[in-house]
Protein backbone atom coordinates (compact mmCIF):
# COMPACT_ATOMS: atom_id res chain seq x y z
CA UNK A 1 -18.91 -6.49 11.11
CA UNK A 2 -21.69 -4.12 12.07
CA UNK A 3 -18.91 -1.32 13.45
CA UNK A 4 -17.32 -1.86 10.35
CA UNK A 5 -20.33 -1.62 8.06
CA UNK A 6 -21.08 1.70 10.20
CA UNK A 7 -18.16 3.78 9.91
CA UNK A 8 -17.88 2.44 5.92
CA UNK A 9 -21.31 3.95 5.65
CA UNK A 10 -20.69 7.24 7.33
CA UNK A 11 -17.39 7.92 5.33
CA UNK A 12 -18.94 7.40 2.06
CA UNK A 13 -21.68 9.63 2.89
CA UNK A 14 -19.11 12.70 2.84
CA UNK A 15 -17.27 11.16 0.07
CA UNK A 16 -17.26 13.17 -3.12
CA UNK A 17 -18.30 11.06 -6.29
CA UNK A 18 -15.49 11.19 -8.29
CA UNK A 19 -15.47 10.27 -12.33
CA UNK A 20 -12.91 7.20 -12.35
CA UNK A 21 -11.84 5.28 -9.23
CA UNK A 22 -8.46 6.70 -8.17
CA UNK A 23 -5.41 4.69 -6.87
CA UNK A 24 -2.23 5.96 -4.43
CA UNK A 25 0.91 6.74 -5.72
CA UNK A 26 4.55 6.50 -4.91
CA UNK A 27 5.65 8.55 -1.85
CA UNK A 28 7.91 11.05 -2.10
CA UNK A 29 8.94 11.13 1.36
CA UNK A 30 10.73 9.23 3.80
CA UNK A 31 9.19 6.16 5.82
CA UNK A 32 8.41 7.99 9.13
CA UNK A 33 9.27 4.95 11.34
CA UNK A 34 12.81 5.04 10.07
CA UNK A 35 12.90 8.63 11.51
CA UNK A 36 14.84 8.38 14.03
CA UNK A 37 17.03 5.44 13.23
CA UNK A 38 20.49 6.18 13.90
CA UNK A 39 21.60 3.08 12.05
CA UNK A 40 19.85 4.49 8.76
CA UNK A 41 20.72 8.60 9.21
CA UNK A 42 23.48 8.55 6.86
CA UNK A 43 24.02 6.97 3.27
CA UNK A 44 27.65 5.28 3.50
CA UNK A 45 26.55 3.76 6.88
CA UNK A 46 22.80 2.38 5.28
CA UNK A 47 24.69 1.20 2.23
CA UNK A 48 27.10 -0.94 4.11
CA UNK A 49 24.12 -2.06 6.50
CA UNK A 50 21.84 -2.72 3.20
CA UNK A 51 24.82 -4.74 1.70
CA UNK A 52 24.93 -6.65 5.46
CA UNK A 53 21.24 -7.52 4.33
CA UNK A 54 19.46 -5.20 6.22
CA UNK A 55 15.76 -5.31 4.91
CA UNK A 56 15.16 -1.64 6.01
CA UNK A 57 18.69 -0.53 4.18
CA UNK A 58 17.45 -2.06 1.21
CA UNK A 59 14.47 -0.21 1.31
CA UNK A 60 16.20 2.86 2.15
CA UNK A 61 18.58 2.64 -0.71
CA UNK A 62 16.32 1.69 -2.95
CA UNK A 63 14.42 4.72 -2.74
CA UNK A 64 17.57 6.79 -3.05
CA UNK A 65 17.88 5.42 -6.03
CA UNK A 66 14.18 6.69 -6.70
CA UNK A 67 14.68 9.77 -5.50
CA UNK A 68 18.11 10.19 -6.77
CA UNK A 69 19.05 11.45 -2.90
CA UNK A 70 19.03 10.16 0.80
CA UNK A 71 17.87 11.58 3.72
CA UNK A 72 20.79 13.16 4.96
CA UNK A 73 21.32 15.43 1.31
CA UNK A 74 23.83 12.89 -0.28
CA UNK A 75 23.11 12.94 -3.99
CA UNK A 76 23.20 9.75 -6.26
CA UNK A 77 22.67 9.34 -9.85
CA UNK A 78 18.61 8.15 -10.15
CA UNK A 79 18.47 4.68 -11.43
CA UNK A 80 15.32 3.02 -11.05
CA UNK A 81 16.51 0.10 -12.15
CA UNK A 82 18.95 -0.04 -9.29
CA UNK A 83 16.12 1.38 -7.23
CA UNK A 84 13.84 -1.99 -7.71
CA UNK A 85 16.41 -4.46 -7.00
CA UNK A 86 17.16 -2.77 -3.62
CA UNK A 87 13.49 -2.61 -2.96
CA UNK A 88 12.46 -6.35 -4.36
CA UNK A 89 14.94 -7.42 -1.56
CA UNK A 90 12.60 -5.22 1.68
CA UNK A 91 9.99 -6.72 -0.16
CA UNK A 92 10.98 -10.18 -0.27
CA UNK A 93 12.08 -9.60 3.64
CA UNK A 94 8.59 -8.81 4.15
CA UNK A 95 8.69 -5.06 4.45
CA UNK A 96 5.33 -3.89 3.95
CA UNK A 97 6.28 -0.42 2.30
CA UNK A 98 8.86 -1.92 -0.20
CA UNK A 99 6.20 -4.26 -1.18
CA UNK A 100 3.28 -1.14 -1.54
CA UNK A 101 6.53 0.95 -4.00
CA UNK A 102 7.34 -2.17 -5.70
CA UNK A 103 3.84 -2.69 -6.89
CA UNK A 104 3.21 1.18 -7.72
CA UNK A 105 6.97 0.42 -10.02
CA UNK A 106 5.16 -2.02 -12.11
CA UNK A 107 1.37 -1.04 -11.90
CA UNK A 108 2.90 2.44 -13.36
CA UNK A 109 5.82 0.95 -15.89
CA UNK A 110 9.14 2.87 -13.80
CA UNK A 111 11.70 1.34 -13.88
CA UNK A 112 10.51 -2.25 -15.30
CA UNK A 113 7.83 -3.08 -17.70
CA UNK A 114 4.16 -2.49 -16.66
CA UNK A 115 3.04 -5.70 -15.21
CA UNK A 116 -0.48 -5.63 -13.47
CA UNK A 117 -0.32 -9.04 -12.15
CA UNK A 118 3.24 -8.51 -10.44
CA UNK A 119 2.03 -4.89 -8.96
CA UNK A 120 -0.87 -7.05 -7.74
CA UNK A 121 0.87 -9.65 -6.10
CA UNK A 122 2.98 -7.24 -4.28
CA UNK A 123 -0.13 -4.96 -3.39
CA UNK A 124 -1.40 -8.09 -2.00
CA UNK A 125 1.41 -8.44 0.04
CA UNK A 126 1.58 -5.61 2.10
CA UNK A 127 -2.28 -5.06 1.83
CA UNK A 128 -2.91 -8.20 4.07
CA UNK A 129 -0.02 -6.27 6.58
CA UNK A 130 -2.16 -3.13 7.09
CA UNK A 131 -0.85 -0.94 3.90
CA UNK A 132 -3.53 1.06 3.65
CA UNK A 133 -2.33 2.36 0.36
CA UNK A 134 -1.75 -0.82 -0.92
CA UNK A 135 -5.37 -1.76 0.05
CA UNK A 136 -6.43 1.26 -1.68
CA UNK A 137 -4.68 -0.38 -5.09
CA UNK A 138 -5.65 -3.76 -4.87
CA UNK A 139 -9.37 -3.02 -4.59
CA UNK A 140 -8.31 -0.76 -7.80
CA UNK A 141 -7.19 -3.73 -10.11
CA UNK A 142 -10.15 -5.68 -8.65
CA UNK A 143 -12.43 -3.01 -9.75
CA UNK A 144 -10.80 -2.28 -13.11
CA UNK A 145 -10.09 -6.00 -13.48
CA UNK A 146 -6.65 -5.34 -14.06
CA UNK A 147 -3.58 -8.42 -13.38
CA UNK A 148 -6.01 -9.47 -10.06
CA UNK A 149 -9.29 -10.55 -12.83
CA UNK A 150 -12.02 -8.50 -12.09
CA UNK A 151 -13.99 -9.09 -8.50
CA UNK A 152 -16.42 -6.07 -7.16
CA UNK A 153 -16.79 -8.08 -3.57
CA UNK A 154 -13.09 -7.80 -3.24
CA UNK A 155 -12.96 -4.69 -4.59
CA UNK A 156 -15.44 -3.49 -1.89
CA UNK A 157 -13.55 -5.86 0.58
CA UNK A 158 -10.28 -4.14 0.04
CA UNK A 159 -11.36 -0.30 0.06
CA UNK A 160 -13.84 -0.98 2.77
CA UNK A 161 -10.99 -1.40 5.19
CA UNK A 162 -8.82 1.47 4.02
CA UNK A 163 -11.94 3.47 4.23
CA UNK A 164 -12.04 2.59 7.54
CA UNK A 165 -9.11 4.39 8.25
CA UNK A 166 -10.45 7.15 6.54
CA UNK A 167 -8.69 7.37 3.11
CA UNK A 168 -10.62 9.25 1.06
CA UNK A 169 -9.39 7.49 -2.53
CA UNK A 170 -10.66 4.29 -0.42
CA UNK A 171 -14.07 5.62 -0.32
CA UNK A 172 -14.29 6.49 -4.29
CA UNK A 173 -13.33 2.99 -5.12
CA UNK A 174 -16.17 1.82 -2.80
CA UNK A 175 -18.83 3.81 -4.26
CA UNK A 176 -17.81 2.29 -7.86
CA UNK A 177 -17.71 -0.51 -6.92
CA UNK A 178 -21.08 -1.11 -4.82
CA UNK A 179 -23.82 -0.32 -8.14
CA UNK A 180 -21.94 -3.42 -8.86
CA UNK A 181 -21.86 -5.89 -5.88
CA UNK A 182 -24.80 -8.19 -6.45
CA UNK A 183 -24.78 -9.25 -2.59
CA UNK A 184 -24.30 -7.00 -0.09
CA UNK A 185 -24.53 -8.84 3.22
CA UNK A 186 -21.79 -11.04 0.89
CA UNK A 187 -19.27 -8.48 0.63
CA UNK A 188 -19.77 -7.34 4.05
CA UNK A 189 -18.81 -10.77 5.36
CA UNK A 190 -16.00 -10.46 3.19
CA UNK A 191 -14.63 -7.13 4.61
CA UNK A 192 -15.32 -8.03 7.96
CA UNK A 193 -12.85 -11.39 7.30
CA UNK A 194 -10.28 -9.29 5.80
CA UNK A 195 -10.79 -7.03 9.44
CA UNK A 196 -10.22 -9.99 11.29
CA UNK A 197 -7.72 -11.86 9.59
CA UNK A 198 -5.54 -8.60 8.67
CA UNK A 199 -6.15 -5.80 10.65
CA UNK A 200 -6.31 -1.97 10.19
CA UNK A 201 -2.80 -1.26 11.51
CA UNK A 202 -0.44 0.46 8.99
CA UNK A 203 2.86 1.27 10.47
CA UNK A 204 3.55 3.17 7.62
CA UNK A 205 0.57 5.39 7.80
CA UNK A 206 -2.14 7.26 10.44
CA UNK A 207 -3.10 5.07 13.03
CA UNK A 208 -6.95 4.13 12.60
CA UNK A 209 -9.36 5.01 15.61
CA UNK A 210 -10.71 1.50 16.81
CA UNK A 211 -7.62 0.03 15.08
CA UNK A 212 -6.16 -3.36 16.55
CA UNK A 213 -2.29 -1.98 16.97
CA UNK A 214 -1.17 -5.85 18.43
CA UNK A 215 -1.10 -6.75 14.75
CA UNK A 216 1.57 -6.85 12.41
């Protein structure tokens, strides 16, 4: 907990203050670990593998759909409607990025109706699998008090440990939310369970100095 506490303190000390806490949105690129995945290179091939039941197809097609083109330049018409029910299914398979885009689909209203409580379940999700991003969100509707009810320790929790891998929209939504954590030492414990219990590896995102990579 002290390490943690440490390196929290030192990022937010060249944090900017920013007005409003800020949140991560959608990608608009690619999964990087599906690089180099022969299986998922082309579109026919990742459709017939995401219709196999594939959780990575799913994901892969859903953000076709989102993007209204795959990876290897093959064009579909954008449906986002199409797009969720490929991603709910990587989500429901556990995928920890299909969870992270599902939650941005209904914290933001695209595709579905806006739905707080279902973007926080799913930021929950993928949050307590390393998603830094997601982490970054959650700690948002705590903050806000948005679909999660409104909890500064958690909030602080949350963004402490995507802080800790150095995401800079992490750090603003710990400095709003510490004027407003009555016990420090209290949310400290609190991040430090989320370290131990979850982790600070994100296979979706920069690998965190210090991280423990054995998890998820």
């Amino acid at each position: 907990m002290r390490v943690l506490s440490t390196i929290i303190l030192c990022a937010l000390a060249t944090a900017q203050v920013a007005s409003s806490a800020e949140t991560e949105t959608r990608d608009t690129a690619w999964p990087r670990d599906l690089a180099s995945d022969a299986v998922t290179a082309d579109f026919h091939r990742t459709l017939v593998a995401a219709e196999g039941g594939d959780p990575k197809a799913h994901l892969l097609i859903g953000l076709t759909y989102v993007f209204g083109e795959f990876r290897d330049g093959s064009k579909v018409d954008q449906n986002y409607q199409t797009a969720e029910k490929w991603l709910r299914r990587s989500a429901m398979a556990g995928n920890s990025y299909a969870q992270w885009y599902l939650g941005g689909m209904y914290r933001q209203g695209i595709g579905v109706e806006t739905n707080p409580a279902e973007a926080g379940k799913w930021f929950l999700a993928a949050a307590k699998q390393g998603n830094v991003k997601a982490r970054v969100n959650l700690a948002t509707l705590f903050l806000e008090g948005t679909g999660m009810g409104r909890d500064y320790d958690k909030a602080y929790a949350w963004a402490s440990l995507a802080a800790f891998c150095g995401n800079e929209n992490a750090n603003r939504v710990v400095q709003h939310a510490l004027p407003h954590v009555s016990d420090r030492e209290r949310a400290d414990a609190l991040a430090a369970e989320y370290f131990k219990d979850y982790g600070t590896n994100d296979v979706y995102g920069d690998a965190c100095v210090g991280a423990d990579t054995s998890k998820h």
